[in-house]
C-alpha atoms as a PDB file:
ATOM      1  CA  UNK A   1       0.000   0.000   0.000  1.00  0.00           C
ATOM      2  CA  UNK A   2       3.068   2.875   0.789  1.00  0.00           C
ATOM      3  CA  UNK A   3       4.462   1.435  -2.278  1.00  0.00           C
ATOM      4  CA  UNK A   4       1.453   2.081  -4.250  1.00  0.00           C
ATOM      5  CA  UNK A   5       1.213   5.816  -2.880  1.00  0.00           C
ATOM      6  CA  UNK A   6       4.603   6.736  -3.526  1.00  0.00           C
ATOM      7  CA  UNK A   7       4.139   5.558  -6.994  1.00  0.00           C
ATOM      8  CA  UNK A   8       1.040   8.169  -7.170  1.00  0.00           C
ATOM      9  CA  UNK A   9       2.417  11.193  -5.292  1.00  0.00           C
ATOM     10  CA  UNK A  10       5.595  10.634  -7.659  1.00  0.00           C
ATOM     11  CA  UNK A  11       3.505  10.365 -11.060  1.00  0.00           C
ATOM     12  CA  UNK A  12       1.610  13.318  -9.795  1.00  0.00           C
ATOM     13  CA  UNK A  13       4.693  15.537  -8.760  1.00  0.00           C
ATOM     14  CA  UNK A  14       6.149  14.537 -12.203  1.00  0.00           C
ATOM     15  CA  UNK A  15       3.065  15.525 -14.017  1.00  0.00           C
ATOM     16  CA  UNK A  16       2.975  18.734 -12.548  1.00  0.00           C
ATOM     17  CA  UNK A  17       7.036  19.446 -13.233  1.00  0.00           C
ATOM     18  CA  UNK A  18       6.659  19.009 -16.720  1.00  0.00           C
ATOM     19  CA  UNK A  19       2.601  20.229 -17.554  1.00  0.00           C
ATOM     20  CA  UNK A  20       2.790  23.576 -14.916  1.00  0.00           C
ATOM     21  CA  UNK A  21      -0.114  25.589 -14.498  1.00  0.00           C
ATOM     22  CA  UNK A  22      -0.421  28.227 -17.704  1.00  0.00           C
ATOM     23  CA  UNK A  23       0.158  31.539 -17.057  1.00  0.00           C
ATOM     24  CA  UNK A  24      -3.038  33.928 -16.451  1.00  0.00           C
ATOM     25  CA  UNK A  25      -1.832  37.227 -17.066  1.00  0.00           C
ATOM     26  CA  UNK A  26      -5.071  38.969 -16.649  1.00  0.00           C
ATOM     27  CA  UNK A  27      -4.300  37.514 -13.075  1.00  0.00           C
ATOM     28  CA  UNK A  28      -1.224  38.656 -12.514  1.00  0.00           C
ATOM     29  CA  UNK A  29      -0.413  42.090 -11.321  1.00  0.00           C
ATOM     30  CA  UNK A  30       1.046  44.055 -14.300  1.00  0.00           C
ATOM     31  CA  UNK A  31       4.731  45.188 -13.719  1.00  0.00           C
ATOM     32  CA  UNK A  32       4.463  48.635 -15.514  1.00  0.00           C
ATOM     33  CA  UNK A  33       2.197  51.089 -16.937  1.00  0.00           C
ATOM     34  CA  UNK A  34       2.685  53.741 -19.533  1.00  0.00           C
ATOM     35  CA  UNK A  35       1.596  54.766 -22.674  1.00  0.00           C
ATOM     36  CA  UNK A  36       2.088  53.340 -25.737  1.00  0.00           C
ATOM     37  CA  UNK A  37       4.078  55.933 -27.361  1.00  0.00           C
ATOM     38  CA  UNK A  38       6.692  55.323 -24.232  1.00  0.00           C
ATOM     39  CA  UNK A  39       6.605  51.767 -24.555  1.00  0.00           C
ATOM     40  CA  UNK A  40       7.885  51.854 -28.108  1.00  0.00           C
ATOM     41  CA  UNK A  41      10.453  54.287 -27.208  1.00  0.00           C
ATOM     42  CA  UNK A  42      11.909  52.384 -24.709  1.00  0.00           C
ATOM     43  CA  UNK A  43      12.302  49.576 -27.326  1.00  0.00           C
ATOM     44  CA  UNK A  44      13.760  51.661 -30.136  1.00  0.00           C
ATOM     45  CA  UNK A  45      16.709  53.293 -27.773  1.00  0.00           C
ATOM     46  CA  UNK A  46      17.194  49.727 -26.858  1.00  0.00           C
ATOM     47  CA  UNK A  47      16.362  49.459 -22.829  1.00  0.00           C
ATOM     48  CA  UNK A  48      12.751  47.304 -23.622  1.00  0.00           C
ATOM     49  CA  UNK A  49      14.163  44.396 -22.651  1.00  0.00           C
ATOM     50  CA  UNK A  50      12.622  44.703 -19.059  1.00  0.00           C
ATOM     51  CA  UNK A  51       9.354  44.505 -20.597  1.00  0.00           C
ATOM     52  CA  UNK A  52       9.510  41.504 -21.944  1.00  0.00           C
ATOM     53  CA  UNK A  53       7.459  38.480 -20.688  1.00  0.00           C
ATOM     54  CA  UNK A  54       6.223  41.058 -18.571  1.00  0.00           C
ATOM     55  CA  UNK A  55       2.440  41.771 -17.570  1.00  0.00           C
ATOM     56  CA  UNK A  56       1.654  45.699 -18.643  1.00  0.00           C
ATOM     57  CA  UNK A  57      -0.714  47.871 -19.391  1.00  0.00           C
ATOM     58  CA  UNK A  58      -0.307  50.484 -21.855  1.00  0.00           C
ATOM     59  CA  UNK A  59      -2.691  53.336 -23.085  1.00  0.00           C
ATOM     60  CA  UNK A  60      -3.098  54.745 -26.186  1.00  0.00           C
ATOM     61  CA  UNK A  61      -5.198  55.861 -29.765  1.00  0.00           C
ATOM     62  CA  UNK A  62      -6.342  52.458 -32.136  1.00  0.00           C
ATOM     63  CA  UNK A  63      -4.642  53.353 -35.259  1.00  0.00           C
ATOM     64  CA  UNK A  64      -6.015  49.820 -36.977  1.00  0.00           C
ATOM     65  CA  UNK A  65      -7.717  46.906 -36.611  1.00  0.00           C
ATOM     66  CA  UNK A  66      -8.258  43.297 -37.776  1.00  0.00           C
ATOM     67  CA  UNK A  67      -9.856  40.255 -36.326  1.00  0.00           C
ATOM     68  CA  UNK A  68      -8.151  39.210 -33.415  1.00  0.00           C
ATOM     69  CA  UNK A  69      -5.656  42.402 -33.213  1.00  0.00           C
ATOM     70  CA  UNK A  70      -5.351  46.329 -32.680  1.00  0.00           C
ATOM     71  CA  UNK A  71      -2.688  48.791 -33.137  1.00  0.00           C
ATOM     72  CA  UNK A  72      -2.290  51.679 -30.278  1.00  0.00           C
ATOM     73  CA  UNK A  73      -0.734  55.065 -32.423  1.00  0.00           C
ATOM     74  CA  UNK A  74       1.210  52.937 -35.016  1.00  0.00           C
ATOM     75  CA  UNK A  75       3.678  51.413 -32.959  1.00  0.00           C
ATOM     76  CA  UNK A  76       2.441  48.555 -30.627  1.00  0.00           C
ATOM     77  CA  UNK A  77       0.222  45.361 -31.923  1.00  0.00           C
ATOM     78  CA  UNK A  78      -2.183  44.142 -29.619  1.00  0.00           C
ATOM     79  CA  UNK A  79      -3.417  40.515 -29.728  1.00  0.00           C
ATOM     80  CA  UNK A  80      -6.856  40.243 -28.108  1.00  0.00           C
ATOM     81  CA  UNK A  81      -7.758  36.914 -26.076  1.00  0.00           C
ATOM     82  CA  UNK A  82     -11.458  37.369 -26.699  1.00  0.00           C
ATOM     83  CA  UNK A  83     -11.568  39.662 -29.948  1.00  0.00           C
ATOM     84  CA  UNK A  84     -11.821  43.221 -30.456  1.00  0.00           C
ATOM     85  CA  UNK A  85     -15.290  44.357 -29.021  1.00  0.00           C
ATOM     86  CA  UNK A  86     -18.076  45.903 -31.206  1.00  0.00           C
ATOM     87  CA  UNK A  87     -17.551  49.374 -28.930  1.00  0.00           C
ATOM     88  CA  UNK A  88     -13.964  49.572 -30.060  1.00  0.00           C
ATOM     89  CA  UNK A  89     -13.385  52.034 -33.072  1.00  0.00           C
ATOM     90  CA  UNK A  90     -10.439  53.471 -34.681  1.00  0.00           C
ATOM     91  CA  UNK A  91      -9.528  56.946 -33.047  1.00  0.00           C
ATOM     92  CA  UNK A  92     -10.564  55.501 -29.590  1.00  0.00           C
ATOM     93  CA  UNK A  93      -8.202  55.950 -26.309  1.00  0.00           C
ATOM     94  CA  UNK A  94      -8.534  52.485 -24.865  1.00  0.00           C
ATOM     95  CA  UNK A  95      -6.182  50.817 -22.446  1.00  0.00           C
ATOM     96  CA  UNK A  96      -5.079  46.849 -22.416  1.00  0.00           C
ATOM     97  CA  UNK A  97      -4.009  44.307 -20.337  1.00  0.00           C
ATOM     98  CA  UNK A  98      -1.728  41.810 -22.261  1.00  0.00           C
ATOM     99  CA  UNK A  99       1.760  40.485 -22.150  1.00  0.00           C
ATOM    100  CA  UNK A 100       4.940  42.252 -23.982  1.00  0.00           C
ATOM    101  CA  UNK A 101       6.686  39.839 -25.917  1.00  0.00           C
ATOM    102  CA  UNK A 102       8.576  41.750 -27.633  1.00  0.00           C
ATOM    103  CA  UNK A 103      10.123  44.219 -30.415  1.00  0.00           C
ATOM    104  CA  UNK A 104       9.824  43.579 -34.230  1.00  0.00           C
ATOM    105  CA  UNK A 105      12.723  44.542 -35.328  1.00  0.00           C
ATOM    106  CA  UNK A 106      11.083  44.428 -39.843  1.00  0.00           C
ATOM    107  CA  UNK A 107       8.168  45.695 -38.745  1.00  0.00           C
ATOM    108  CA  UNK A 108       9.386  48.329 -35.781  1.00  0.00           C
ATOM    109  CA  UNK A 109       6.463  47.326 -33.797  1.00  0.00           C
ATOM    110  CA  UNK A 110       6.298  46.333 -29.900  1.00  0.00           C
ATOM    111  CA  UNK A 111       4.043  43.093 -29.749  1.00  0.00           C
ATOM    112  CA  UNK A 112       1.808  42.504 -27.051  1.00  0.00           C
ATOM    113  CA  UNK A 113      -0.147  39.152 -26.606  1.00  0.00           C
ATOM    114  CA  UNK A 114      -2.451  37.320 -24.291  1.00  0.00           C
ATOM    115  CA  UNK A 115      -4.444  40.999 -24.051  1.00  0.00           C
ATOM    116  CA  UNK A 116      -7.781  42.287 -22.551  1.00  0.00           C
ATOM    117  CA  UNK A 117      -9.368  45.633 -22.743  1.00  0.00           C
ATOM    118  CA  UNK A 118     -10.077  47.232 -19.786  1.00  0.00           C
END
């Protein structure tokens, strides 16, 4: 019987070591806020890398749209978990929720991932 639930407790431990829990960033507390405007600046003078695989949230004017993404004043992407609501239009101020993950160095765009509107 101990031999059967060490066998378990070890399966189990294992499982969780290599399958963790995915990350809810909408959860977690974001690690900065600023605009988007600053946000790309950081990452063109080359100090963005403390965004990165960072929660943020970031302000700023939807330049364009498609299906699942926006652009805040031509310089960060935003990928929407849930789609881009019905309310959103371009020209409007909104501010997001999402997860930087990085700098596009052909397009000169931040990217931001894993976002919500808020």
């Amino acid at each position: 019987m101990f031999i059967a639930i060490t066998i378990v407790a070890l399966a189990i431990l294992g499982y969780r070591t290599l399958y963790p829990e995915s990350r809810n960033i909408m959860k977690e507390e974001a690690a900065h806020e600023l605009p988007a405007q600053r946000l790309f600046e950081h990452f063109s003078e080359e100090n963005g890398g403390q965004f990165i695989d960072q929660a943020i949230i970031t302000t700023g004017r939807v330049t364009e749209m498609d299906k699942q993404s926006i652009f805040l004043d031509h310089t960060v992407q935003i990928n929407l978990v849930d789609g881009i609501p019905s309310t959103v239009k371009i020209g409007a101020l909104v501010t997001i929720k999402g997860r930087c993950i990085g700098f596009d160095d052909l397009l000169e765009i931040v990217k931001i991932d894993q976002a919500t509107i808020r």
